[in-house]
PDB file of N, CA and C in Angstrom:
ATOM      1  N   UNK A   1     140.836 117.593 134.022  1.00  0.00           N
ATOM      2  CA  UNK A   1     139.527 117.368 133.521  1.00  0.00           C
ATOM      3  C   UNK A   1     139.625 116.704 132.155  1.00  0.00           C
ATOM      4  N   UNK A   2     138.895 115.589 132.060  1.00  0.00           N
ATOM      5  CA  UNK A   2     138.984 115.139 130.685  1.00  0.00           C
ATOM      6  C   UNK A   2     137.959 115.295 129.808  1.00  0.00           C
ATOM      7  N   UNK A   3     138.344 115.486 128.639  1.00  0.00           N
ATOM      8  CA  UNK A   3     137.345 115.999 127.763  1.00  0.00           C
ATOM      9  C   UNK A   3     136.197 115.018 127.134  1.00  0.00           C
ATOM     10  N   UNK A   4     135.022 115.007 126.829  1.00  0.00           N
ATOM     11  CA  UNK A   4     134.051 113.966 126.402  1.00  0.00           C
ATOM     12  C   UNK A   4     134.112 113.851 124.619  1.00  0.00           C
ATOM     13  N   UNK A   5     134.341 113.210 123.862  1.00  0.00           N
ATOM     14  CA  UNK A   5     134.711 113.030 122.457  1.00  0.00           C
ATOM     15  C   UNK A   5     133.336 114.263 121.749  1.00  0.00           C
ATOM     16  N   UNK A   6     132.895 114.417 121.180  1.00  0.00           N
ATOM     17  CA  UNK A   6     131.784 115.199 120.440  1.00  0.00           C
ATOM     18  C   UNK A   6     130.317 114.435 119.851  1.00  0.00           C
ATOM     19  N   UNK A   7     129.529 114.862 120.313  1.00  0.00           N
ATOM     20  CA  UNK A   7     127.984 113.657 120.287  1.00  0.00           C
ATOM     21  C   UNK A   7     128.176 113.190 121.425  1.00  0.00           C
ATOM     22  N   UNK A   8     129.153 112.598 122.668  1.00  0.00           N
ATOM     23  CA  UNK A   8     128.500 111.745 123.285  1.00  0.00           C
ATOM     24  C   UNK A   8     127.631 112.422 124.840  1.00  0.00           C
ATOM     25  N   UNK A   9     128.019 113.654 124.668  1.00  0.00           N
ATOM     26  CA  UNK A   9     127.075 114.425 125.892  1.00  0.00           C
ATOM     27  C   UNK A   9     125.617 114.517 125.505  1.00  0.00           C
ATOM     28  N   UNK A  10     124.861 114.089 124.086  1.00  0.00           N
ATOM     29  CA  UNK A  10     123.266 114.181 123.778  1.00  0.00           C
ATOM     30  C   UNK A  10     123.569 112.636 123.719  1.00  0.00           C
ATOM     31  N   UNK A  11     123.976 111.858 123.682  1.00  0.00           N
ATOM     32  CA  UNK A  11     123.217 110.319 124.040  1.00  0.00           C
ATOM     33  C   UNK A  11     122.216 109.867 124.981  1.00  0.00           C
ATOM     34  N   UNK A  12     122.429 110.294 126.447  1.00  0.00           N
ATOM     35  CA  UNK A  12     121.465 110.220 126.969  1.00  0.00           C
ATOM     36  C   UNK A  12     120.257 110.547 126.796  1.00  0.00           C
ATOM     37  N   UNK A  13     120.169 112.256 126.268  1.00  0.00           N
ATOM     38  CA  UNK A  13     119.232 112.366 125.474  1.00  0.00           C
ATOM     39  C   UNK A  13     118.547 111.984 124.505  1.00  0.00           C
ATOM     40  N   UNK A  14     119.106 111.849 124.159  1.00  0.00           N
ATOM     41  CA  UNK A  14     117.921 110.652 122.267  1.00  0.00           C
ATOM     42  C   UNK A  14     117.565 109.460 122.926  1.00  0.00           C
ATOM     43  N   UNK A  15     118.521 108.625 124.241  1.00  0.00           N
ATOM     44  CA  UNK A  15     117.942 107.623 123.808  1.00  0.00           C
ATOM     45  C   UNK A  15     116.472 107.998 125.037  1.00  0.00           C
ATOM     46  N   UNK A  16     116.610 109.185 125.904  1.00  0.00           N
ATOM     47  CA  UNK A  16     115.348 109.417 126.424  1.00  0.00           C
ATOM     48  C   UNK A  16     114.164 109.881 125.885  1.00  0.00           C
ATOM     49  N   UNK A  17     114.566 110.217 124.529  1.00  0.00           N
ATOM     50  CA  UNK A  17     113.566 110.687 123.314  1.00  0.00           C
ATOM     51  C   UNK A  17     112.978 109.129 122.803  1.00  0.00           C
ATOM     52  N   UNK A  18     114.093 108.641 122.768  1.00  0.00           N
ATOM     53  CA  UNK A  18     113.866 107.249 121.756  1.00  0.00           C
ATOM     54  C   UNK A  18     112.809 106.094 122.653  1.00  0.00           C
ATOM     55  N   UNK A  19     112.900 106.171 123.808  1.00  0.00           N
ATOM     56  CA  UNK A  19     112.309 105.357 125.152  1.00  0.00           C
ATOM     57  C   UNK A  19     111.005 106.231 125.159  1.00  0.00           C
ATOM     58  N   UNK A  20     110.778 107.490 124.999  1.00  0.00           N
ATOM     59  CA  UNK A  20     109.349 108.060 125.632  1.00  0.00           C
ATOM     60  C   UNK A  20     108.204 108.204 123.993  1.00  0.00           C
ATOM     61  N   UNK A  21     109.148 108.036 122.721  1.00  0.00           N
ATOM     62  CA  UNK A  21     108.203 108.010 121.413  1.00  0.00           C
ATOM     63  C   UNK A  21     108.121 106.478 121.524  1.00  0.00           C
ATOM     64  N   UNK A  22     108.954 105.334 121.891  1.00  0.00           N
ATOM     65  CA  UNK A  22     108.293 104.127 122.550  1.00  0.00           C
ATOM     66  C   UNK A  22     107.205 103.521 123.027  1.00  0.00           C
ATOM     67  N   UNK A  23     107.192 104.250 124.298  1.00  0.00           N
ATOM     68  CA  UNK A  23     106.076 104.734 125.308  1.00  0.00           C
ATOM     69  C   UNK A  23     104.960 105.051 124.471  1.00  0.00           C
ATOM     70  N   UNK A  24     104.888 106.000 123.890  1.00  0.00           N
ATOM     71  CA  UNK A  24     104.050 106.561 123.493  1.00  0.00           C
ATOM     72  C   UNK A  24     103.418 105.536 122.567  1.00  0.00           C
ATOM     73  N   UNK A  25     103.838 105.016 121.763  1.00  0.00           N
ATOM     74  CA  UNK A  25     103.418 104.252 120.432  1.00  0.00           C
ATOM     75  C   UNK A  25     103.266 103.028 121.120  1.00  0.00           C
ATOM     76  N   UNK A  26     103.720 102.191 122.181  1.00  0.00           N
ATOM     77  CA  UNK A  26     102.650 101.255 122.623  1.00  0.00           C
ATOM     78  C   UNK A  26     101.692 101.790 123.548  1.00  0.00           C
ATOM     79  N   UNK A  27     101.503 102.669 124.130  1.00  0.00           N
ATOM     80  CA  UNK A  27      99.984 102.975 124.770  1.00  0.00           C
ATOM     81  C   UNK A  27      99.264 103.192 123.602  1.00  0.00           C
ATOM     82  N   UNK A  28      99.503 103.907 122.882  1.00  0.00           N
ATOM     83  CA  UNK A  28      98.427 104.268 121.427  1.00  0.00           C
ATOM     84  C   UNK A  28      98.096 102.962 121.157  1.00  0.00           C
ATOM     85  N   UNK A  29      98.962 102.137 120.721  1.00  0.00           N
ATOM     86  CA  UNK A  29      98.956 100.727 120.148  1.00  0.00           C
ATOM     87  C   UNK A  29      99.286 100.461 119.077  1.00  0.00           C
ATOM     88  N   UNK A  30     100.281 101.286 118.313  1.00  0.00           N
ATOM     89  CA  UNK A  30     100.230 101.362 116.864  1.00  0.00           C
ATOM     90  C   UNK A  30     102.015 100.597 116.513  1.00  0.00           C
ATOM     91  N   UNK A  31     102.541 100.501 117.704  1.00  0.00           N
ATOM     92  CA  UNK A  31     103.629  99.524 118.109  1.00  0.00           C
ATOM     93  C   UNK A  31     103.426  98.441 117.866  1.00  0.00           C
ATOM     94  N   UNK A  32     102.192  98.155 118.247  1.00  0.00           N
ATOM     95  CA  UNK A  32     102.115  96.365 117.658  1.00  0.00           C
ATOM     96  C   UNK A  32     101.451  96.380 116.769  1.00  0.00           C
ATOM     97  N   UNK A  33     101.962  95.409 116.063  1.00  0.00           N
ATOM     98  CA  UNK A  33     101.634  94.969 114.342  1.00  0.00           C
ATOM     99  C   UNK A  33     101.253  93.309 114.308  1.00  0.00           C
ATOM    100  N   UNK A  34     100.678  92.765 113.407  1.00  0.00           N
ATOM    101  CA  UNK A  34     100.755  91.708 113.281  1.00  0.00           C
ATOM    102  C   UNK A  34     102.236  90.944 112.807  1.00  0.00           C
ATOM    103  N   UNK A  35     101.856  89.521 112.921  1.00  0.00           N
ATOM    104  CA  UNK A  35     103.441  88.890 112.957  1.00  0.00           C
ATOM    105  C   UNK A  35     103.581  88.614 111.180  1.00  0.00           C
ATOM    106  N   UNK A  36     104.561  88.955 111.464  1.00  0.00           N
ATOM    107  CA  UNK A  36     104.783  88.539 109.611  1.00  0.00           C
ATOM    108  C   UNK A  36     105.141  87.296 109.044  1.00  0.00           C
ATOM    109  N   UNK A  37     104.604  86.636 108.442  1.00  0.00           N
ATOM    110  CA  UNK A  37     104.327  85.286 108.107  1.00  0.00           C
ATOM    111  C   UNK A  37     105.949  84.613 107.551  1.00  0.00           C
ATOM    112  N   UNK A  38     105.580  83.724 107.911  1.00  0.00           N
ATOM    113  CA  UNK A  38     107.378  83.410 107.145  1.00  0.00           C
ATOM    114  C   UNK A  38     107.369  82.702 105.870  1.00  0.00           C
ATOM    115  N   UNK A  39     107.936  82.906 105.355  1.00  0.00           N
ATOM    116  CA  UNK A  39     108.667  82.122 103.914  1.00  0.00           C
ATOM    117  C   UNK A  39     107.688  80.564 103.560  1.00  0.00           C
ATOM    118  N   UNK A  40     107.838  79.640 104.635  1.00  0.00           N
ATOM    119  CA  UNK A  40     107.137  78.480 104.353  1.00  0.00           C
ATOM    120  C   UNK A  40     105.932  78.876 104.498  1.00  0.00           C
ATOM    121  N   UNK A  41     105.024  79.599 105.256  1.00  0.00           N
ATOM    122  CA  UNK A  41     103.466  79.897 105.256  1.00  0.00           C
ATOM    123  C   UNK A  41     103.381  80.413 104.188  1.00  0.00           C
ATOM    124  N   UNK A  42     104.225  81.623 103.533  1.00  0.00           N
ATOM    125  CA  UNK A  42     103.939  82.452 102.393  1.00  0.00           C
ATOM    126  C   UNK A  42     103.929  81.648 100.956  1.00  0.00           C
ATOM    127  N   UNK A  43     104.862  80.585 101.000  1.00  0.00           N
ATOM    128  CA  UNK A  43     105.013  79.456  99.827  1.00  0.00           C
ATOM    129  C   UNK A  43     104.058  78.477  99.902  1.00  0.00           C
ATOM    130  N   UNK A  44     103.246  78.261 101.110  1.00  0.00           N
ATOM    131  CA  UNK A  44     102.089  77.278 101.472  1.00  0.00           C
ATOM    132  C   UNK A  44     100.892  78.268 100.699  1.00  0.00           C
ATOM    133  N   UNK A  45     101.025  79.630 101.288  1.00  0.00           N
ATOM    134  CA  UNK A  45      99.474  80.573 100.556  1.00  0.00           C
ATOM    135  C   UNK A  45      99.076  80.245  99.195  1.00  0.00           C
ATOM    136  N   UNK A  46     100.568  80.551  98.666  1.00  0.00           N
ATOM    137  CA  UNK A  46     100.759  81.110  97.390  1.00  0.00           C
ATOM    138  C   UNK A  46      99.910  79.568  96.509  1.00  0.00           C
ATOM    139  N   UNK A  47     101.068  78.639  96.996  1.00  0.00           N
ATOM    140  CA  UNK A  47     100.200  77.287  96.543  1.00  0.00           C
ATOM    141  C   UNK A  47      98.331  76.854  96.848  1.00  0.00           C
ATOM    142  N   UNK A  48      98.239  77.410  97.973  1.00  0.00           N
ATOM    143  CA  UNK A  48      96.698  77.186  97.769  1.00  0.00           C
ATOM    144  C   UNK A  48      96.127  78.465  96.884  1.00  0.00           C
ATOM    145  N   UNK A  49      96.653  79.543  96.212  1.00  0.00           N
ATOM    146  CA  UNK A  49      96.018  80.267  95.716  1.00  0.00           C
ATOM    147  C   UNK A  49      96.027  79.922  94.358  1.00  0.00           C
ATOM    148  N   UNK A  50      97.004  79.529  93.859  1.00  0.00           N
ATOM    149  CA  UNK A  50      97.501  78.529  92.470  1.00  0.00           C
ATOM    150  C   UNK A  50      96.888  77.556  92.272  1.00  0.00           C
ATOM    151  N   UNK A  51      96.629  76.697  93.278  1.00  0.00           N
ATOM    152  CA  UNK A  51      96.006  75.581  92.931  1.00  0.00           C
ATOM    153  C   UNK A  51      93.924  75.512  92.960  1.00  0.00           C
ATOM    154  N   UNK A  52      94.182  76.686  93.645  1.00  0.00           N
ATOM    155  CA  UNK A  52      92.453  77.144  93.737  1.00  0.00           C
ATOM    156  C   UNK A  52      91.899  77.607  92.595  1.00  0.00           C
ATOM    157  N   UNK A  53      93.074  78.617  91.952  1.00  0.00           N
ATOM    158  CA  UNK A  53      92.606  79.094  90.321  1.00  0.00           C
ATOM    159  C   UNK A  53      92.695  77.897  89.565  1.00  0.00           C
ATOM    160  N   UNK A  54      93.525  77.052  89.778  1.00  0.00           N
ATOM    161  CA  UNK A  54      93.448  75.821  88.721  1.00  0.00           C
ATOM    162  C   UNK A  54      92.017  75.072  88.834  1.00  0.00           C
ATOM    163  N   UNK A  55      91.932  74.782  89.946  1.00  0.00           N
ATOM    164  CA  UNK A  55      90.276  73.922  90.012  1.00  0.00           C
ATOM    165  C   UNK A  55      88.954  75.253  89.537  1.00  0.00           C
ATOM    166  N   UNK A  56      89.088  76.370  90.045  1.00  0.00           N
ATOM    167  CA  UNK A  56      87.466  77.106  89.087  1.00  0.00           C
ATOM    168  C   UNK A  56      88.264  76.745  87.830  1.00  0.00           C
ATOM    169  N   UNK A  57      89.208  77.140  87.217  1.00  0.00           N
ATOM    170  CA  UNK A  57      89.433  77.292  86.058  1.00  0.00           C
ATOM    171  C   UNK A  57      89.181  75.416  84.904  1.00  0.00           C
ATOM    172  N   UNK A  58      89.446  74.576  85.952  1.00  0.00           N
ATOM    173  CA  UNK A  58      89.288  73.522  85.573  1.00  0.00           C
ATOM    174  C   UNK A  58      87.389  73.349  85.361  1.00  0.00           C
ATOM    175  N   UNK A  59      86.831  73.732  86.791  1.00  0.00           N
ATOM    176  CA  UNK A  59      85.400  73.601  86.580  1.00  0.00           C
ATOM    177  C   UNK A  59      84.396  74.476  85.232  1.00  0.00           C
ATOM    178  N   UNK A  60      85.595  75.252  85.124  1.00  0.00           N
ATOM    179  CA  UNK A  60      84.974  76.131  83.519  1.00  0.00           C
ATOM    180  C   UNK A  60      85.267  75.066  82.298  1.00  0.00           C
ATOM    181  N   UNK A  61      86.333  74.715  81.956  1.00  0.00           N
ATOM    182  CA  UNK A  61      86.920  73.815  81.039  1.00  0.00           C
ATOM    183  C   UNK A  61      85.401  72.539  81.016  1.00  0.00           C
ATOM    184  N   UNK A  62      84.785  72.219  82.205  1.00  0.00           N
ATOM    185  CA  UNK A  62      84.339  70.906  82.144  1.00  0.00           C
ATOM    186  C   UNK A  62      83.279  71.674  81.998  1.00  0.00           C
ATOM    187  N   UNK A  63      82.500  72.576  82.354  1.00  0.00           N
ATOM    188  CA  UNK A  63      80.948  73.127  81.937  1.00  0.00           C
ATOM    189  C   UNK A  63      80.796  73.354  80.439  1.00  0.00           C
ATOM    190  N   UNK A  64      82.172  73.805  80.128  1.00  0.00           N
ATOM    191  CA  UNK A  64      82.077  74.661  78.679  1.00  0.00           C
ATOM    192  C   UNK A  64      81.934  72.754  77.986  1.00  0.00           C
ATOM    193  N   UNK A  65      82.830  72.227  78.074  1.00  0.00           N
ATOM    194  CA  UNK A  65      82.499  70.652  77.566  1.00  0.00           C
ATOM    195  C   UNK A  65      81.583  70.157  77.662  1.00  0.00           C
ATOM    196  N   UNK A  66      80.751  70.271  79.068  1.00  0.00           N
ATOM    197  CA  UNK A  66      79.523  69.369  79.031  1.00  0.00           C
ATOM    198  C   UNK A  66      78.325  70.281  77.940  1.00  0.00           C
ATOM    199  N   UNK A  67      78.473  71.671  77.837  1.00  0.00           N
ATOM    200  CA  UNK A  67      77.335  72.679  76.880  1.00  0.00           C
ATOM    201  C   UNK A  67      77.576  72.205  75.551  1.00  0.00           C
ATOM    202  N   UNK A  68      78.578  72.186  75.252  1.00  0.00           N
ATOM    203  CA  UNK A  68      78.811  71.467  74.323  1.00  0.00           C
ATOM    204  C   UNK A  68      79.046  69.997  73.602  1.00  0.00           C
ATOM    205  N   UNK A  69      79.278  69.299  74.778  1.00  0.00           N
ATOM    206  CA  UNK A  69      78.665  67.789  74.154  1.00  0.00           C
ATOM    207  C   UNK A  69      77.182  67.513  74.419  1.00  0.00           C
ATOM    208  N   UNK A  70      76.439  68.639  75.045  1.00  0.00           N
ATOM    209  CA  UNK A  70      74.945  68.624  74.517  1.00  0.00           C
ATOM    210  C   UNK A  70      74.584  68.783  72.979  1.00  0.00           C
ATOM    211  N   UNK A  71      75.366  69.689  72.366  1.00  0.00           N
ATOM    212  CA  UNK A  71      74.743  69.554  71.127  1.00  0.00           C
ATOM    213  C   UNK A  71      75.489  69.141  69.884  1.00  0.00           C
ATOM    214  N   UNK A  72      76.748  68.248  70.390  1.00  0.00           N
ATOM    215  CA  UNK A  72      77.459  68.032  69.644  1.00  0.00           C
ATOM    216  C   UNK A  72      76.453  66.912  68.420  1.00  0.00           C
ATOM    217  N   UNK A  73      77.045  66.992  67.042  1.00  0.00           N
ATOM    218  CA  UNK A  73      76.274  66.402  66.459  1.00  0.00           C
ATOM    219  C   UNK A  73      77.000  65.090  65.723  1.00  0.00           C
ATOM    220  N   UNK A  74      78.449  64.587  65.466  1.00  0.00           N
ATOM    221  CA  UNK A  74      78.805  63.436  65.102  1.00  0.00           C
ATOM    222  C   UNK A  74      79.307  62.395  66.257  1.00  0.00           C
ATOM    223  N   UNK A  75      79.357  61.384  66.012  1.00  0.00           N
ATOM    224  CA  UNK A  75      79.494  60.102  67.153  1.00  0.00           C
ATOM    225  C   UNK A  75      81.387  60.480  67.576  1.00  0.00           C
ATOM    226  N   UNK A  76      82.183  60.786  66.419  1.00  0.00           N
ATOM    227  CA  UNK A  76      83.429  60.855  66.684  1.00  0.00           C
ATOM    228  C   UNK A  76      83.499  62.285  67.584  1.00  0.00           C
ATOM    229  N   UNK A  77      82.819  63.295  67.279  1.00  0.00           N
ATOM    230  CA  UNK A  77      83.178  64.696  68.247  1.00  0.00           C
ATOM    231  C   UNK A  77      82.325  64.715  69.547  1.00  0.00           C
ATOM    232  N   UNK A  78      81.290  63.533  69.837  1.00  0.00           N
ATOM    233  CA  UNK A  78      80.780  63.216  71.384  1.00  0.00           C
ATOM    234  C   UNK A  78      81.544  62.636  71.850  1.00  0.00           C
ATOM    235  N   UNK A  79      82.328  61.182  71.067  1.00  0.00           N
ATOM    236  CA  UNK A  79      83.294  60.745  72.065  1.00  0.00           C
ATOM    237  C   UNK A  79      84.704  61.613  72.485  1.00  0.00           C
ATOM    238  N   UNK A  80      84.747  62.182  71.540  1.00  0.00           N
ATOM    239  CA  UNK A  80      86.866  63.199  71.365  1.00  0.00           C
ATOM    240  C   UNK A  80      85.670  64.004  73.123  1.00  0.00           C
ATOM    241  N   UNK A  81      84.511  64.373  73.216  1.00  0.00           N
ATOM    242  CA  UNK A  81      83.993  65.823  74.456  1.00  0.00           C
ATOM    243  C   UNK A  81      83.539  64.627  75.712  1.00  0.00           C
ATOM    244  N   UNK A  82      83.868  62.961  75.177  1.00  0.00           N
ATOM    245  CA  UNK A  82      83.097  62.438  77.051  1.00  0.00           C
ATOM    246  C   UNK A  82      84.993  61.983  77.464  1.00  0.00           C
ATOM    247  N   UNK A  83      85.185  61.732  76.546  1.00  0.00           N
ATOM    248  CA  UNK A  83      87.186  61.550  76.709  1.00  0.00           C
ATOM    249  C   UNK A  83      87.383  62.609  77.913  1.00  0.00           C
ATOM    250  N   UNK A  84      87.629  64.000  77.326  1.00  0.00           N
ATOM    251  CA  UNK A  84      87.818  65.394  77.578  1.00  0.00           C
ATOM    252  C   UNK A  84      87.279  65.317  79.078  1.00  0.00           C
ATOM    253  N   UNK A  85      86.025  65.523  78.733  1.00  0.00           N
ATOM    254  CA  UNK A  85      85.257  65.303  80.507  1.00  0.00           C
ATOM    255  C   UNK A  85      85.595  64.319  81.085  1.00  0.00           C
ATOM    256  N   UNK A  86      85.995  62.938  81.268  1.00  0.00           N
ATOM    257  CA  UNK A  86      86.082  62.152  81.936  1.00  0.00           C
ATOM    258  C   UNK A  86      87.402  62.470  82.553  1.00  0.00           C
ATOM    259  N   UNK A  87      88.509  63.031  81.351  1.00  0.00           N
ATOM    260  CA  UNK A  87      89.735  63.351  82.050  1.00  0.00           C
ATOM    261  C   UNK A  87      89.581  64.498  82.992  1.00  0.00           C
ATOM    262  N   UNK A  88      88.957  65.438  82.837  1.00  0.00           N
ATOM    263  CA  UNK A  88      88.656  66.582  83.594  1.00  0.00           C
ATOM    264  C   UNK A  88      88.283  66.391  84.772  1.00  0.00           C
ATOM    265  N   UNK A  89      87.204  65.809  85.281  1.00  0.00           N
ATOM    266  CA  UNK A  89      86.867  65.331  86.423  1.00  0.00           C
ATOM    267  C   UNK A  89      87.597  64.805  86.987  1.00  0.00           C
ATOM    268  N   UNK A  90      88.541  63.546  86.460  1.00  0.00           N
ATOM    269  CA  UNK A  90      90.007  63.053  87.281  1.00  0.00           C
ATOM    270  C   UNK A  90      90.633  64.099  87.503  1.00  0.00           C
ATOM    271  N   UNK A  91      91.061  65.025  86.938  1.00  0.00           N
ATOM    272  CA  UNK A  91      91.966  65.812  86.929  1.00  0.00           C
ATOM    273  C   UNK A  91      91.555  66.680  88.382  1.00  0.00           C
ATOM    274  N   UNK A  92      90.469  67.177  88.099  1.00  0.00           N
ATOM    275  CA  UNK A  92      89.573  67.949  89.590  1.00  0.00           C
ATOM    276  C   UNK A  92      89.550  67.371  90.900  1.00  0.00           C
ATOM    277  N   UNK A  93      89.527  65.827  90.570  1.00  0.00           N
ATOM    278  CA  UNK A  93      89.019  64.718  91.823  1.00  0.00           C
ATOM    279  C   UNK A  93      90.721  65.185  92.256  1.00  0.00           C
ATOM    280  N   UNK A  94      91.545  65.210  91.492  1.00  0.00           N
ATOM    281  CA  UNK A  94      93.369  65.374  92.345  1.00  0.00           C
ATOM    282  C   UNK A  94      93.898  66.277  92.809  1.00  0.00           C
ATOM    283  N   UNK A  95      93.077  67.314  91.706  1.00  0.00           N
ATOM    284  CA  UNK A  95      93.551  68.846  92.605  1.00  0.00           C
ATOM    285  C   UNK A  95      93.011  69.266  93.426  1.00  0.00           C
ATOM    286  N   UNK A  96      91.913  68.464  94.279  1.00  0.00           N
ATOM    287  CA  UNK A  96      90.950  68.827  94.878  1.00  0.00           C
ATOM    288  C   UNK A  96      91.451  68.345  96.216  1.00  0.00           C
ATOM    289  N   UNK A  97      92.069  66.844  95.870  1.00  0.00           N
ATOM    290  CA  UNK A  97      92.867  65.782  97.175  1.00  0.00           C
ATOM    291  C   UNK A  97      94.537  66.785  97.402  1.00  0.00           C
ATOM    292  N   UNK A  98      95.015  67.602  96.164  1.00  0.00           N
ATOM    293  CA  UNK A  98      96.117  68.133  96.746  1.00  0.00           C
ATOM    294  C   UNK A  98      95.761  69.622  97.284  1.00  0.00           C
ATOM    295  N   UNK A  99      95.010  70.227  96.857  1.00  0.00           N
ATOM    296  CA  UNK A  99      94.489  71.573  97.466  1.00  0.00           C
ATOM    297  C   UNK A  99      94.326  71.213  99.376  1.00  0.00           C
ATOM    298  N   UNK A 100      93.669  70.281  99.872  1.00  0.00           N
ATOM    299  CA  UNK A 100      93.539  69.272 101.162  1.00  0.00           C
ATOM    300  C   UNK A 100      94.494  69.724 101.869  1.00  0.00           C
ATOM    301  N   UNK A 101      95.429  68.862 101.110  1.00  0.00           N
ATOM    302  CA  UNK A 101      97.026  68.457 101.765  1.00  0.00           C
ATOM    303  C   UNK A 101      97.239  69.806 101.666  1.00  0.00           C
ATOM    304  N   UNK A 102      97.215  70.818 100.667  1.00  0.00           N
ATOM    305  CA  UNK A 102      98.096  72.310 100.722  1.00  0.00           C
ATOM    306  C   UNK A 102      97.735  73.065 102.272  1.00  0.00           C
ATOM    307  N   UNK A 103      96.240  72.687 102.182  1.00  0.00           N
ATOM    308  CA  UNK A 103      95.803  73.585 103.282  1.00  0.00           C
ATOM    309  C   UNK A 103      96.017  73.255 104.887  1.00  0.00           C
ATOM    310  N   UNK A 104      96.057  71.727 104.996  1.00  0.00           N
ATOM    311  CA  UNK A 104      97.097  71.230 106.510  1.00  0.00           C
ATOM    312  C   UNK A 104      98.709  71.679 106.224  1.00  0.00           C
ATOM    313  N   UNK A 105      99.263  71.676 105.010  1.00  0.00           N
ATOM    314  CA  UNK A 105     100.372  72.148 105.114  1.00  0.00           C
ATOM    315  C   UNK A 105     100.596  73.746 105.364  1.00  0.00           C
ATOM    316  N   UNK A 106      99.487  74.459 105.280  1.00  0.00           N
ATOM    317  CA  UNK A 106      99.608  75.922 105.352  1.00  0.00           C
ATOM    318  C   UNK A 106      99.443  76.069 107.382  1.00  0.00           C
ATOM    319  N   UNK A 107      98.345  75.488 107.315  1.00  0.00           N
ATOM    320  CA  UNK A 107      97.928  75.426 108.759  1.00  0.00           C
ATOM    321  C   UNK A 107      98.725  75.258 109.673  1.00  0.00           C
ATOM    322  N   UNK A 108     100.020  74.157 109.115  1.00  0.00           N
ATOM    323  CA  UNK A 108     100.646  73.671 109.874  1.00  0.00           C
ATOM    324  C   UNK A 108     102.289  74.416 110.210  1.00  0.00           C
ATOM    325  N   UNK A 109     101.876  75.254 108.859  1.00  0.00           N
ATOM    326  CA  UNK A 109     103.502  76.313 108.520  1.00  0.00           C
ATOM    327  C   UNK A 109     103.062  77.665 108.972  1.00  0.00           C
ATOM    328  N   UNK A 110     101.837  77.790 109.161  1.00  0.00           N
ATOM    329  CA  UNK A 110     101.547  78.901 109.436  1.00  0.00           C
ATOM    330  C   UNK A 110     100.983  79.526 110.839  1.00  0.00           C
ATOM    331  N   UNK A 111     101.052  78.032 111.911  1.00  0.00           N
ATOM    332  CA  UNK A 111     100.776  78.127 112.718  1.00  0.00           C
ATOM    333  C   UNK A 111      99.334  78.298 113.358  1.00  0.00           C
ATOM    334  N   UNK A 112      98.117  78.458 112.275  1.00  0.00           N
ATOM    335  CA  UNK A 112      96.683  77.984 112.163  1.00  0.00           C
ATOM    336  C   UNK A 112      96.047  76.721 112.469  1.00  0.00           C
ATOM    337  N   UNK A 113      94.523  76.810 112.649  1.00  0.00           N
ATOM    338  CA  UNK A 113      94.269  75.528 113.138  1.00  0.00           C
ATOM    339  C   UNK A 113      93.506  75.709 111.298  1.00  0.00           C
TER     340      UNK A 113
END
């Protein structure tokens, strides 16, 4: 008669434990999870979330300028606040064309339409 090493006579057992708490947790349903996003979707998010705070944060910069080249009162500190705004708005019109592109690139890494 040969002898069985020690542990391997409960293997069968656990793994019939391990197969029926299985069972169990996909009928419940708590087995399935959503899929976890990968690396390029997560570096695509991150960039549209970065670049989204940049544009409100840009659209504050240009309100607070335009309140104030309402009442600005010398010819040199209206032009230094339509400079300011004119660049601002370019600046918005680009982050606005790359925010675009971020979001087909997320769609497209992330497997979204």
């Amino acid at each position: 008669m040969t002898r069985c090493r020690p542990g391997t006579a409960r293997l069968p057992g656990r793994l019939a434990i391990a197969a029926l708490m299985a069972t169990i947790l996909a009928v419940t349903g708590h087995a399935q999870t959503a899929p976890v996003p990968g690396k390029r979707c997560m570096n695509a998010m991150r960039k549209i979330d970065r670049e989204s705070a940049e544009i409100a944060a840009n659209a504050e910069r240009i309100a607070r300028d335009r309140d104030a080249r309402a009442v600005c009162s010398s010819r040199r500190a209206c032009a230094r606040l339509d400079g300011t705004i004119d660049d601002a708005e370019r600046k918005q019109a680009r982050r606005e064309l790359r925010l675009a592109r971020f979001r087909e690139e997320a769609s497209a890494a992330c497997g979204t339409k």
